[in-house]
C-alpha atoms as a PDB file:
ATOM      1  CA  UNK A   1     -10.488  16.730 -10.062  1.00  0.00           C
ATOM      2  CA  UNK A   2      -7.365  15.601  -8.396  1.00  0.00           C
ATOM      3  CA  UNK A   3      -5.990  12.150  -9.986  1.00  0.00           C
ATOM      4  CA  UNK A   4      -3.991  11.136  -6.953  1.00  0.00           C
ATOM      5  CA  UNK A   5      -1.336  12.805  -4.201  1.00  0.00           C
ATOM      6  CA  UNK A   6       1.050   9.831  -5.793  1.00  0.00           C
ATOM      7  CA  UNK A   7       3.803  10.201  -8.140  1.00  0.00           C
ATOM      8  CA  UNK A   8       2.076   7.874 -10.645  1.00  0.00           C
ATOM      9  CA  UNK A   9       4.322   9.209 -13.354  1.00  0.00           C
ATOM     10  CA  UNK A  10       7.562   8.113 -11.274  1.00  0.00           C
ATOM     11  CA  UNK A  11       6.001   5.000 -10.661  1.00  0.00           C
ATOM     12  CA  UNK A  12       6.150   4.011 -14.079  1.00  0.00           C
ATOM     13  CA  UNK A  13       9.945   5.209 -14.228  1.00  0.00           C
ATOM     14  CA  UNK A  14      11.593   4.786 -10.863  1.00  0.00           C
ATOM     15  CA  UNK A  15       8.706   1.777  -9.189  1.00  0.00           C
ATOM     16  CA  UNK A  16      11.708   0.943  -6.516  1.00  0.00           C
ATOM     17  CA  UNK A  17      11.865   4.285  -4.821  1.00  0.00           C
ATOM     18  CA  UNK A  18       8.447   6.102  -5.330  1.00  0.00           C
ATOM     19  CA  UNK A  19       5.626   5.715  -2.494  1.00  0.00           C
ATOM     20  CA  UNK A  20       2.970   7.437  -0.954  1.00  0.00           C
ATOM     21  CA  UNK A  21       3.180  11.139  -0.391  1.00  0.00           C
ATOM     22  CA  UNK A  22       3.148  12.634   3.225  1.00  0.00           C
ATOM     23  CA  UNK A  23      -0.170  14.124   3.275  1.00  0.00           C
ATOM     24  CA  UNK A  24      -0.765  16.301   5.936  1.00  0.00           C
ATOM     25  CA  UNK A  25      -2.221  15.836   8.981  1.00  0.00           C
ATOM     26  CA  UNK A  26      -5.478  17.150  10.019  1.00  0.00           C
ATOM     27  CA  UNK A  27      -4.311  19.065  13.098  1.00  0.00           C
ATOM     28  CA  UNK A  28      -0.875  19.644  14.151  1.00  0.00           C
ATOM     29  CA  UNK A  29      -0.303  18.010  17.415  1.00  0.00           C
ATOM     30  CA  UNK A  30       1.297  20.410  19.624  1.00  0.00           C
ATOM     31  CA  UNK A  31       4.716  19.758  21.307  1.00  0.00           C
ATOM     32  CA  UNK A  32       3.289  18.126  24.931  1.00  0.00           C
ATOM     33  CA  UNK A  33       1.354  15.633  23.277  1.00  0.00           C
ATOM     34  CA  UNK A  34       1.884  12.377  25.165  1.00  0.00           C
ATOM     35  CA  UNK A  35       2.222  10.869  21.018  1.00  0.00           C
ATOM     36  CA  UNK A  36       4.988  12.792  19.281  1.00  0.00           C
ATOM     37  CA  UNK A  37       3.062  14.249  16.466  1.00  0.00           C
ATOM     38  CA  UNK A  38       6.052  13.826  14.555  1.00  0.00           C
ATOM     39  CA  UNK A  39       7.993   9.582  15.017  1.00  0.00           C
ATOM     40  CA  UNK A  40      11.543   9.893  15.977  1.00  0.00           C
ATOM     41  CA  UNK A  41      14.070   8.433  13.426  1.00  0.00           C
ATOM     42  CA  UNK A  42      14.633   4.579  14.531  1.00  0.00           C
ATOM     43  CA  UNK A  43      17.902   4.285  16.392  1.00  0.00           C
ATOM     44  CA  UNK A  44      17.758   0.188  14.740  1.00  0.00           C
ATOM     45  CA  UNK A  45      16.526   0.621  11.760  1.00  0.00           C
ATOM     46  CA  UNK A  46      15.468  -2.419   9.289  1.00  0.00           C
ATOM     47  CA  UNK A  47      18.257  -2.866   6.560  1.00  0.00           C
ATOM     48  CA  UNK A  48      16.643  -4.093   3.094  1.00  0.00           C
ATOM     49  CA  UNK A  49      18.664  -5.071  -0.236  1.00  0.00           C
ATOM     50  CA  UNK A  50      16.882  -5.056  -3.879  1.00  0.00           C
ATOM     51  CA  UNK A  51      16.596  -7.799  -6.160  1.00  0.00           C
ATOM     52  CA  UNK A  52      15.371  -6.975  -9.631  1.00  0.00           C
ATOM     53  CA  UNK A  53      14.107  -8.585 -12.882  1.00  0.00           C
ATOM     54  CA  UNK A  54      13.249  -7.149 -15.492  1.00  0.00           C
ATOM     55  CA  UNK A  55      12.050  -8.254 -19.750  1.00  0.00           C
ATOM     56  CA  UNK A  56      10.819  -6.764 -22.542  1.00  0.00           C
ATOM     57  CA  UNK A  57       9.675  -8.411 -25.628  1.00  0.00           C
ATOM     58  CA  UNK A  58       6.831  -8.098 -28.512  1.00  0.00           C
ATOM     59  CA  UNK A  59       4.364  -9.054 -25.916  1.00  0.00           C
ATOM     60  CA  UNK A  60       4.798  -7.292 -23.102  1.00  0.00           C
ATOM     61  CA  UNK A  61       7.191  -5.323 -20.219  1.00  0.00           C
ATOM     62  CA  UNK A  62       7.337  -7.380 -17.536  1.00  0.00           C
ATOM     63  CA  UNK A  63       9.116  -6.028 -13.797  1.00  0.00           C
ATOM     64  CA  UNK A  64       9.502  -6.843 -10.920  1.00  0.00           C
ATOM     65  CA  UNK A  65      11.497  -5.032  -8.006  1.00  0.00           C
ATOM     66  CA  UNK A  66      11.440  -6.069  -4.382  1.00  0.00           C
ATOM     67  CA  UNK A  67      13.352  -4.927  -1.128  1.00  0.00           C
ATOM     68  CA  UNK A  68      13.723  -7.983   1.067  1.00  0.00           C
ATOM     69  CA  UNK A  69      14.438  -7.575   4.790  1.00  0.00           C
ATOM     70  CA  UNK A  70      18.350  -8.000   5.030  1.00  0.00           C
ATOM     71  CA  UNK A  71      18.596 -12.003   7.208  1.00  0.00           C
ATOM     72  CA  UNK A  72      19.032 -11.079  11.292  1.00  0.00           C
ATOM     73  CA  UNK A  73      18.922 -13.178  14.175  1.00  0.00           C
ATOM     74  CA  UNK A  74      18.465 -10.594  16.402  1.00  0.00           C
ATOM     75  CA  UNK A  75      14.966  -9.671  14.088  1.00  0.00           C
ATOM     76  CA  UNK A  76      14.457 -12.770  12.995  1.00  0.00           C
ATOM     77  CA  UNK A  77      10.726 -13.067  13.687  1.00  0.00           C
ATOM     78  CA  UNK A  78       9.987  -9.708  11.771  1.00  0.00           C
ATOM     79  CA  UNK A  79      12.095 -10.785   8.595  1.00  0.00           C
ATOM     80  CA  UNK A  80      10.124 -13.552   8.405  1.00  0.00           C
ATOM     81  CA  UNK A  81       6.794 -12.063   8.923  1.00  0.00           C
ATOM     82  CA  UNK A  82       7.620  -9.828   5.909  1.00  0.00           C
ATOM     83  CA  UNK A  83       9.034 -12.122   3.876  1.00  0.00           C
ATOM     84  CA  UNK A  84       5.617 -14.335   4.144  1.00  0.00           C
ATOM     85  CA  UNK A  85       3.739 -11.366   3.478  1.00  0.00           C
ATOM     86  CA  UNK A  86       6.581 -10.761   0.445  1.00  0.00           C
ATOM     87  CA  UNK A  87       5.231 -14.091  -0.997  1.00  0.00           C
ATOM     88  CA  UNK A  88       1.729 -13.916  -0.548  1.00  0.00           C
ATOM     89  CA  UNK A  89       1.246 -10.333  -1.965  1.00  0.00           C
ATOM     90  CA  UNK A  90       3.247 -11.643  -5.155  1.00  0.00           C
ATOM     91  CA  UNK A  91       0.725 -14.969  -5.022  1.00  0.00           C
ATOM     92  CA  UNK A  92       1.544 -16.973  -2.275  1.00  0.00           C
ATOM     93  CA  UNK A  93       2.539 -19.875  -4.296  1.00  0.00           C
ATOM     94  CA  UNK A  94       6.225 -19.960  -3.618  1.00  0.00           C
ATOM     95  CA  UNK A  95       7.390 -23.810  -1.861  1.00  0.00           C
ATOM     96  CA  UNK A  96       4.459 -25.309  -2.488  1.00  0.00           C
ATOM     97  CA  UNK A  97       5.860 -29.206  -2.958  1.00  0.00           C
ATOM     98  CA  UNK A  98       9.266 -27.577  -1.105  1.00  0.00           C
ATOM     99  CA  UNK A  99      10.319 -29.349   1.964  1.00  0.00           C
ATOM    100  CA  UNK A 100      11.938 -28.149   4.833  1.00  0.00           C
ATOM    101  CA  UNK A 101      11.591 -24.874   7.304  1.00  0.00           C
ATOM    102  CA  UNK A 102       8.775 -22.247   5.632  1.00  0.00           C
ATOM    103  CA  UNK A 103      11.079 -19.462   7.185  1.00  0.00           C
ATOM    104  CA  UNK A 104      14.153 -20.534   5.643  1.00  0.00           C
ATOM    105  CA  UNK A 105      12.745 -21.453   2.481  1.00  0.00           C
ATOM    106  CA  UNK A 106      10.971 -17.874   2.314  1.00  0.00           C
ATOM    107  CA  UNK A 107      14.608 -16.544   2.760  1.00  0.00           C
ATOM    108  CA  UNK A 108      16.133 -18.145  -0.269  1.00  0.00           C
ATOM    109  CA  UNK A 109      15.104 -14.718  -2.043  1.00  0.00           C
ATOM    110  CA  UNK A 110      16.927 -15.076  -5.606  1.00  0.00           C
ATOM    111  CA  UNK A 111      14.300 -18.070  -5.590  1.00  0.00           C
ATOM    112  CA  UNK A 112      11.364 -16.599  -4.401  1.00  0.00           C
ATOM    113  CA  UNK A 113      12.221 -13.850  -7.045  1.00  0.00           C
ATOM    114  CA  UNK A 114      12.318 -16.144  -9.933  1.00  0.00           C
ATOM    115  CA  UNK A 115       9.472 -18.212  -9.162  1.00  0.00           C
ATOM    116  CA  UNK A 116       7.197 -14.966  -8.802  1.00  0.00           C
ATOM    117  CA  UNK A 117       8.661 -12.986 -12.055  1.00  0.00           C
ATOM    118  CA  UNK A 118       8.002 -16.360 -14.204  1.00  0.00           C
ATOM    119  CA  UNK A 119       4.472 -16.187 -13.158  1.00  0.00           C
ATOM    120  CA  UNK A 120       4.219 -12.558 -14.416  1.00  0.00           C
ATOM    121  CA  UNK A 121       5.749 -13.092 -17.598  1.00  0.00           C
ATOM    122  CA  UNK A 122       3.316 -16.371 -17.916  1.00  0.00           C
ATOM    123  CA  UNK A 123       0.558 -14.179 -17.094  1.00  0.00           C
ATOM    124  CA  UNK A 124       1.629 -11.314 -19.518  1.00  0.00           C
ATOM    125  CA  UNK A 125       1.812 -13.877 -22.232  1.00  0.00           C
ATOM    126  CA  UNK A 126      -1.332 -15.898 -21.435  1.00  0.00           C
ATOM    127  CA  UNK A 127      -3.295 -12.142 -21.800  1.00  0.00           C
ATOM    128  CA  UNK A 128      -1.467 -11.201 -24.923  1.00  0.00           C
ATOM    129  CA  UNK A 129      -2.371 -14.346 -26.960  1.00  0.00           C
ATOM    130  CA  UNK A 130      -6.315 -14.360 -25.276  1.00  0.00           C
ATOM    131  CA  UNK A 131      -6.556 -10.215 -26.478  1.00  0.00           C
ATOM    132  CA  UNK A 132      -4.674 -11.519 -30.106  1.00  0.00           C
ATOM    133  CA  UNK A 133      -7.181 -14.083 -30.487  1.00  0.00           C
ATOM    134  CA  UNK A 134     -10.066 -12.239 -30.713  1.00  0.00           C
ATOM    135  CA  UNK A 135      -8.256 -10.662 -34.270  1.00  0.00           C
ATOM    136  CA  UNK A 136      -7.151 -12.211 -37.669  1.00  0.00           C
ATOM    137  CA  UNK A 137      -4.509 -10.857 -40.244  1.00  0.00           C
ATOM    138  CA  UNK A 138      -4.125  -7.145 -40.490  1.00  0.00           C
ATOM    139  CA  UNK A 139      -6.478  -6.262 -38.464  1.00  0.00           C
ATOM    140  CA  UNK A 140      -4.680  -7.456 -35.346  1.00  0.00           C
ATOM    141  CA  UNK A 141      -3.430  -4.157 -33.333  1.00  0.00           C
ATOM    142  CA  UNK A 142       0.305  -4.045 -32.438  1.00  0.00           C
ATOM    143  CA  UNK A 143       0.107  -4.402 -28.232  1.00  0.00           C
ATOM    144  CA  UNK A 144       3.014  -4.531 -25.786  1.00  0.00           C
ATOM    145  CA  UNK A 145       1.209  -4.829 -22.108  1.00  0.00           C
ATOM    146  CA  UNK A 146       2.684  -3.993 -19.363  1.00  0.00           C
ATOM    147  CA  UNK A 147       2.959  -5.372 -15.775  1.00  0.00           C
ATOM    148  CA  UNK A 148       5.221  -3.961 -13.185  1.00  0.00           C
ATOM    149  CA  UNK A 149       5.193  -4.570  -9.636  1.00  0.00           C
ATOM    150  CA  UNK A 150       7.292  -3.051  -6.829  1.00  0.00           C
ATOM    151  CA  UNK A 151       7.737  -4.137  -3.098  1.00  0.00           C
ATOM    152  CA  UNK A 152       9.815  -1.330  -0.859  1.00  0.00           C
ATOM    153  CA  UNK A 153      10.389  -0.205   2.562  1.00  0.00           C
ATOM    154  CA  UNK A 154       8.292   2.671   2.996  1.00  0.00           C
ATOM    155  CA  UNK A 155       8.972   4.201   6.227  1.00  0.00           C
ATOM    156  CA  UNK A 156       9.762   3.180   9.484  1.00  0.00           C
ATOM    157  CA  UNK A 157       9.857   3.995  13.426  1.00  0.00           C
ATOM    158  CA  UNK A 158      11.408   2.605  16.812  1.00  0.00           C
ATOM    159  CA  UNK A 159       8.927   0.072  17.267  1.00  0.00           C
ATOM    160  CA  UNK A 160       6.922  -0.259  13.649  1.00  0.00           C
ATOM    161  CA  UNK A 161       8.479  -0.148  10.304  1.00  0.00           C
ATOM    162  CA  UNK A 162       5.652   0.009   6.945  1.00  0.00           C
ATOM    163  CA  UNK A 163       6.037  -1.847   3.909  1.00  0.00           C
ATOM    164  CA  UNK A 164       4.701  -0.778   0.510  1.00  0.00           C
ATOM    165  CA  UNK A 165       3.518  -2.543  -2.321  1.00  0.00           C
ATOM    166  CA  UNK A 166       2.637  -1.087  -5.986  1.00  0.00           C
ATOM    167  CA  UNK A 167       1.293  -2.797  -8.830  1.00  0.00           C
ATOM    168  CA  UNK A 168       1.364  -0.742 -12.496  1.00  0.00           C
ATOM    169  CA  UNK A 169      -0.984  -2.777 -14.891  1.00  0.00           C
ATOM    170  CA  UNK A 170      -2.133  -2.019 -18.686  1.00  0.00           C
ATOM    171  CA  UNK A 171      -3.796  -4.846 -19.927  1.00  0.00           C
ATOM    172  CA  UNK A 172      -5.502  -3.318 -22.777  1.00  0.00           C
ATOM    173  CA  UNK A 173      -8.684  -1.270 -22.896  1.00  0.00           C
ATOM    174  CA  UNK A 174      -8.381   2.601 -22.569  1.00  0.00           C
ATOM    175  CA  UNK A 175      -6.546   2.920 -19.184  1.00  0.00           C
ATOM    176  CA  UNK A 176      -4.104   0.996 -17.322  1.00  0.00           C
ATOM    177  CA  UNK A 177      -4.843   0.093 -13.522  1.00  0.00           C
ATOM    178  CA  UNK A 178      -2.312   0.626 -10.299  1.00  0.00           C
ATOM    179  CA  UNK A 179      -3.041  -0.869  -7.099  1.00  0.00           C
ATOM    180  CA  UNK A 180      -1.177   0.444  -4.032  1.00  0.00           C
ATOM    181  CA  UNK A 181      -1.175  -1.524  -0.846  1.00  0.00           C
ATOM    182  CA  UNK A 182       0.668  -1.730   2.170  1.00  0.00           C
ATOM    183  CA  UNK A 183       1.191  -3.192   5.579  1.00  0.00           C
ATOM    184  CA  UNK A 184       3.030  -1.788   8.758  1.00  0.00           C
ATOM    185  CA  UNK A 185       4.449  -4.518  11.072  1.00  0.00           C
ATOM    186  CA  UNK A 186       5.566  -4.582  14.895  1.00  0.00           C
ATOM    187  CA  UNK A 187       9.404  -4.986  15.371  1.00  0.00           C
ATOM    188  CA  UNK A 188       9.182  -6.826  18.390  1.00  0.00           C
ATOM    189  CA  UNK A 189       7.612  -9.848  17.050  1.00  0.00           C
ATOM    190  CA  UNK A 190       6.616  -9.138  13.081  1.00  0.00           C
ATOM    191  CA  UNK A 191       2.810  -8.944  13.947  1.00  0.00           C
ATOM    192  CA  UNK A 192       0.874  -7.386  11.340  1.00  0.00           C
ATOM    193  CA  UNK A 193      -0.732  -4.464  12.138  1.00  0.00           C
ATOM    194  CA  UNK A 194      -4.920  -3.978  10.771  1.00  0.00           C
ATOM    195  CA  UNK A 195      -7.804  -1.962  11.895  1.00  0.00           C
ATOM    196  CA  UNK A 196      -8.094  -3.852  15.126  1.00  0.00           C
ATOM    197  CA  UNK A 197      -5.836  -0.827  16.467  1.00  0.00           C
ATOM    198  CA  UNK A 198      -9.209   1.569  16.431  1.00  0.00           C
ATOM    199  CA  UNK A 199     -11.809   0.290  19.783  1.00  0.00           C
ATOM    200  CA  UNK A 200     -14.681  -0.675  18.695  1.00  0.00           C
ATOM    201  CA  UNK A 201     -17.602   1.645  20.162  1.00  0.00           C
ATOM    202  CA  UNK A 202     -21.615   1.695  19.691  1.00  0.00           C
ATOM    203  CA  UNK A 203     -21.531   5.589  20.421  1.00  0.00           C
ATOM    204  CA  UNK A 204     -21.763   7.729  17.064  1.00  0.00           C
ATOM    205  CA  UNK A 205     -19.797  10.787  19.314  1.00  0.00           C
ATOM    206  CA  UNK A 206     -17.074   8.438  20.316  1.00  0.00           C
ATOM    207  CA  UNK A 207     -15.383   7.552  16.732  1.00  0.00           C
ATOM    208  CA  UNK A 208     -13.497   8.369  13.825  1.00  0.00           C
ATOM    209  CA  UNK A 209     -15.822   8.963  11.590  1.00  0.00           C
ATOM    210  CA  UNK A 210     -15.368  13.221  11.690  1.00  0.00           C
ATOM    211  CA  UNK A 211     -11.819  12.905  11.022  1.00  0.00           C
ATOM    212  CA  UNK A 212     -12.132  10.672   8.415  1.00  0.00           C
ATOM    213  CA  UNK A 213     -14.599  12.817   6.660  1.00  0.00           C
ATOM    214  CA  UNK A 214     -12.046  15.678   7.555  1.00  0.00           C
ATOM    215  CA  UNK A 215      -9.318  13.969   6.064  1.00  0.00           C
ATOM    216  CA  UNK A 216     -11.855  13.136   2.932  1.00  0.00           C
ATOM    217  CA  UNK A 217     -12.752  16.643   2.922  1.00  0.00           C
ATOM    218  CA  UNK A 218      -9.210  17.856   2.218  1.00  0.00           C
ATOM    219  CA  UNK A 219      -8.501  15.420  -0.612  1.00  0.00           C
ATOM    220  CA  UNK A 220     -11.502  15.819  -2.717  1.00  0.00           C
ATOM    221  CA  UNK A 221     -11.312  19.903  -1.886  1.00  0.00           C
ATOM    222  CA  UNK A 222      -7.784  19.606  -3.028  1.00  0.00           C
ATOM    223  CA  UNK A 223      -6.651  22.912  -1.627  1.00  0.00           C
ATOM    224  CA  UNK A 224     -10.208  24.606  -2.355  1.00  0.00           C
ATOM    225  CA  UNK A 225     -11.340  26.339   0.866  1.00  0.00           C
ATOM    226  CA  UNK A 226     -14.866  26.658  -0.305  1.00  0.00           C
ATOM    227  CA  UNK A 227     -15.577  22.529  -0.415  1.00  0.00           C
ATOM    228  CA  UNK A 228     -17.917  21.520   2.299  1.00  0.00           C
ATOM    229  CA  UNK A 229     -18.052  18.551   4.166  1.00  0.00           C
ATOM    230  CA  UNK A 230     -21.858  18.211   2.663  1.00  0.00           C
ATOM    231  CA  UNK A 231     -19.977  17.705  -0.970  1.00  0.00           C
ATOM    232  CA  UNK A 232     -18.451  14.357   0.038  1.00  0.00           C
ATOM    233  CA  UNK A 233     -21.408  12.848  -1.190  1.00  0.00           C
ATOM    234  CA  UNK A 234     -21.035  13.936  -4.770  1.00  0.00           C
ATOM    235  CA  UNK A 235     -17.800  11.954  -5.040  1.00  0.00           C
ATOM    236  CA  UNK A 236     -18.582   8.682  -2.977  1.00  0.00           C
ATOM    237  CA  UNK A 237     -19.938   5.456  -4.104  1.00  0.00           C
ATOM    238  CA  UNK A 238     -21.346   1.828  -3.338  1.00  0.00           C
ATOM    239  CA  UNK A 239     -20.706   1.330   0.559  1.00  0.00           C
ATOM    240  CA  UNK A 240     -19.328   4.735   1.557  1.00  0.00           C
ATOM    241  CA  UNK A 241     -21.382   8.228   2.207  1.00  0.00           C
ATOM    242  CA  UNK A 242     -21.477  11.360   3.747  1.00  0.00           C
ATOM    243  CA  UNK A 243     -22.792  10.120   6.406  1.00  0.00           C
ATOM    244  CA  UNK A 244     -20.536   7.050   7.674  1.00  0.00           C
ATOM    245  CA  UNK A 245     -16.942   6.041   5.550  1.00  0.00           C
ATOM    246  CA  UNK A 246     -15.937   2.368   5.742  1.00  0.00           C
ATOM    247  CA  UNK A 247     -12.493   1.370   6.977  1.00  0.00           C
ATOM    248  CA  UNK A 248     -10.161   1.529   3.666  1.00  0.00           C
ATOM    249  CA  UNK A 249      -9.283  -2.786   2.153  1.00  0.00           C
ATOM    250  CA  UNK A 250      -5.607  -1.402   2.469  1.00  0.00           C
ATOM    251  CA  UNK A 251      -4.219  -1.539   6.404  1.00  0.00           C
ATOM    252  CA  UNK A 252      -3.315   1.071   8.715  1.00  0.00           C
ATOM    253  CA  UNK A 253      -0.091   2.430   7.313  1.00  0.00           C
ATOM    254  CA  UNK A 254       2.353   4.207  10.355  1.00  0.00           C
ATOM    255  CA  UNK A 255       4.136   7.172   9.446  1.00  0.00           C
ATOM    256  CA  UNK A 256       5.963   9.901  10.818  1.00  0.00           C
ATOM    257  CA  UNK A 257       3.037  11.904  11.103  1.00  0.00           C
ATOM    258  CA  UNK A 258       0.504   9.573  11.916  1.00  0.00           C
ATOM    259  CA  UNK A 259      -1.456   7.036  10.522  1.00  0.00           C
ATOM    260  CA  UNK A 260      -2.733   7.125   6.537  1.00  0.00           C
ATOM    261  CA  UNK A 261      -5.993   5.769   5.550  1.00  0.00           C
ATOM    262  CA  UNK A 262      -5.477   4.776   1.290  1.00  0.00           C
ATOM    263  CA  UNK A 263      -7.990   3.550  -0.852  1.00  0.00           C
ATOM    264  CA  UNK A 264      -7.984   2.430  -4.137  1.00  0.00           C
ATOM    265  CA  UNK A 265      -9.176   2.866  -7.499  1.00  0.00           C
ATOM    266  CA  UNK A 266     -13.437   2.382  -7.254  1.00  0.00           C
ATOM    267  CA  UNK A 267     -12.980   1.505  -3.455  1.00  0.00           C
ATOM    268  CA  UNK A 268     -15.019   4.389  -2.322  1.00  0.00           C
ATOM    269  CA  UNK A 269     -15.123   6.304  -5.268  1.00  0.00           C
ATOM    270  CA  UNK A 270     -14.963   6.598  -9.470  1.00  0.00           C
ATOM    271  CA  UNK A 271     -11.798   5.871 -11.154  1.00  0.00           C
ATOM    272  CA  UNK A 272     -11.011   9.913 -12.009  1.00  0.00           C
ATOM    273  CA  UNK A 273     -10.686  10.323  -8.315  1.00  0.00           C
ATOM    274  CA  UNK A 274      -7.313   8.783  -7.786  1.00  0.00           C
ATOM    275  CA  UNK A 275      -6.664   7.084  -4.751  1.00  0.00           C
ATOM    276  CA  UNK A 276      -8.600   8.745  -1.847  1.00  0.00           C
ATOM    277  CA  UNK A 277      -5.837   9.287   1.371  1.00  0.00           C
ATOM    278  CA  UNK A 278      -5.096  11.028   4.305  1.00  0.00           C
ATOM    279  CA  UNK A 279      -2.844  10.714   7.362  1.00  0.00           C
ATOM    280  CA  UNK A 280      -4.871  11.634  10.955  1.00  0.00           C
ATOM    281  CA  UNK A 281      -2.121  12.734  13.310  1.00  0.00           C
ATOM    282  CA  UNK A 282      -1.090  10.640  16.285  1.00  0.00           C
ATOM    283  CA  UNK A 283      -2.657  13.262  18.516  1.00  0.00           C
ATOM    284  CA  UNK A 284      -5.947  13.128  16.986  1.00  0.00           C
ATOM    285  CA  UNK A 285      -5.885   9.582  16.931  1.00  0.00           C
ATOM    286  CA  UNK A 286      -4.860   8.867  20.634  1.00  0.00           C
ATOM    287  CA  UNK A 287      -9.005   8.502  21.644  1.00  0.00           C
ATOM    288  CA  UNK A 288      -9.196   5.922  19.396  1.00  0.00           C
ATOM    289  CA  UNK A 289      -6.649   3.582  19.679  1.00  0.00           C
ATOM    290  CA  UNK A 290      -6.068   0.483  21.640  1.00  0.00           C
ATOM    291  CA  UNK A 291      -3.296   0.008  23.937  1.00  0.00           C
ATOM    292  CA  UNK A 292      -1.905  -2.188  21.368  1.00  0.00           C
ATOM    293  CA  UNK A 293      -1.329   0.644  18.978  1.00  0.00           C
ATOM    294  CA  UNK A 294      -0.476   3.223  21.555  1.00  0.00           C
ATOM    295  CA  UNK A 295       2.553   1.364  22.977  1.00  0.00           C
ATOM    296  CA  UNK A 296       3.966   0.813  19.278  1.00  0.00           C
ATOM    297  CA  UNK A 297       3.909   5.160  18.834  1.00  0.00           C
ATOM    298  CA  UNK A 298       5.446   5.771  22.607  1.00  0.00           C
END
């Protein structure tokens, strides 16, 4: 069974750089398509700078590496749409007491970096001495947890650029956790971009569903031509089925090659099955979309 198309194992190492693999798209769009099955390089593109922290001590590993947009009045709306969504996906607790302009306090990022990496090192510790408790003298286990969390520009297009966030966790137990999440934005203005894209329709022959289970199809056969769509059911659980697949927690993520549909660990399925993905091309997608979502892929 196939873990996950991510480079967990560079995750671990290189957090900062690694993302989401470019899975391929269903059907290759070909070259009149109205959406350009492949997104032209952005003429503008978003610059981003890294700010790090990083500790290790008896208790634990604690990191925490974020790109922050780079201060522009000319995008000033979109650096502080991500930077609020910086802040909440690290808690959402930076300035609270803090007076002045949210925007400008949000851009103060060596402080928005310390505030969050003390809460993970609190956290880290407050876990550590709740798992010690439970144990007296020798037979306390030596533990070092580990918590790492990275924030990076993932990809980007003319009018869209897609943010990426990835959370390592081992907290005990047999098996660590990693969450990966993202969220693709509009340049214009910094609106976030969520399944409101796809229009909404009563008519089981005018949705998404078969490429979805397409896309499903290809992960879980993992380069096996013999799996059948009929197999899906064998790997899905709780809400999801052969029969209809609910929209992914995680937001519509723009790429080059269209748009990826990631869940996470137990969203859909058990924990040995990775993180179910797959990108539906532009082309394939077109149907589907609202004008709102077509005009950001022109």
């Amino acid at each position: 069974m196939k873990k996950s198309i991510f480079c967990i194992a560079s995750l671990l190492t290189l957090l900062c750089a690694c993302g989401p693999k470019e899975a391929k798209s269903n059907v290759a769009a070909p070259s009149d398509s109205k959406a350009a099955s492949t997104q032209l390089a952005p003429a503008d593109t978003l610059a981003v700078t890294m700010f790090t922290r990083h500790k290790i001590d008896s208790m634990a590993t604690s990191a925490l590496n974020v790109e922050f947009p780079v201060a522009n009045k000319k995008k000033a709306p979109l650096v502080t749409s991500i930077n609020e969504w910086i802040s909440e996906q690290l808690g959402g607790t930076y300035a609270a007491g803090l007076e002045g302009d949210y925007a400008k306090l949000l851009s103060d990022t060596t402080a928005v970096m310390n505030h969050y990496f003390a809460s993970i090192e609190k956290y880290n510790a407050t876990n550590w001495h709740d798992i010690m408790d439970n144990f007296e003298g020798p037979e306390r286990p030596e533990l070092e947890l580990y918590d790492s969390i990275a924030i990076t520009k993932w990809q980007e297009g003319q009018q869209w650029v897609t943010m990426q966030y990835v959370n390592n966790v081992y907290l005990g137990g047999a098996h660590g956790s990693y969450l990966i999440f993202g969220q693709t934005f509009r340049k214009s203005d910094g609106r976030r971009i969520g399944w409101e894209i796809i229009r909404k329709s009563d008519d089981p022959e005018d949705n998404i569903q078969s490429l979805m289970r397409k896309g499903l199809v290809e992960y879980f056969g993992d380069g096996n031509p013999d799996f059948k769509e009929e197999e899906l059911g064998d790997y899905l659980q709780g809400e999801a089925s052969a029969y209809y697949i609910p929209m992914p927690q995680c937001p519509p993520l723009f790429t080059k090659e269209g748009v990826m549909f990631l869940y996470n660990q137990y969203e859909i399925a058990a924990y040995a099955a990775g993180l179910p993905q797959f990108v539906i091309s532009y082309k394939d997608l077109m149907p589907y979309l609202t004008e709102t979502a077509k005009r950001l892929i022109k």
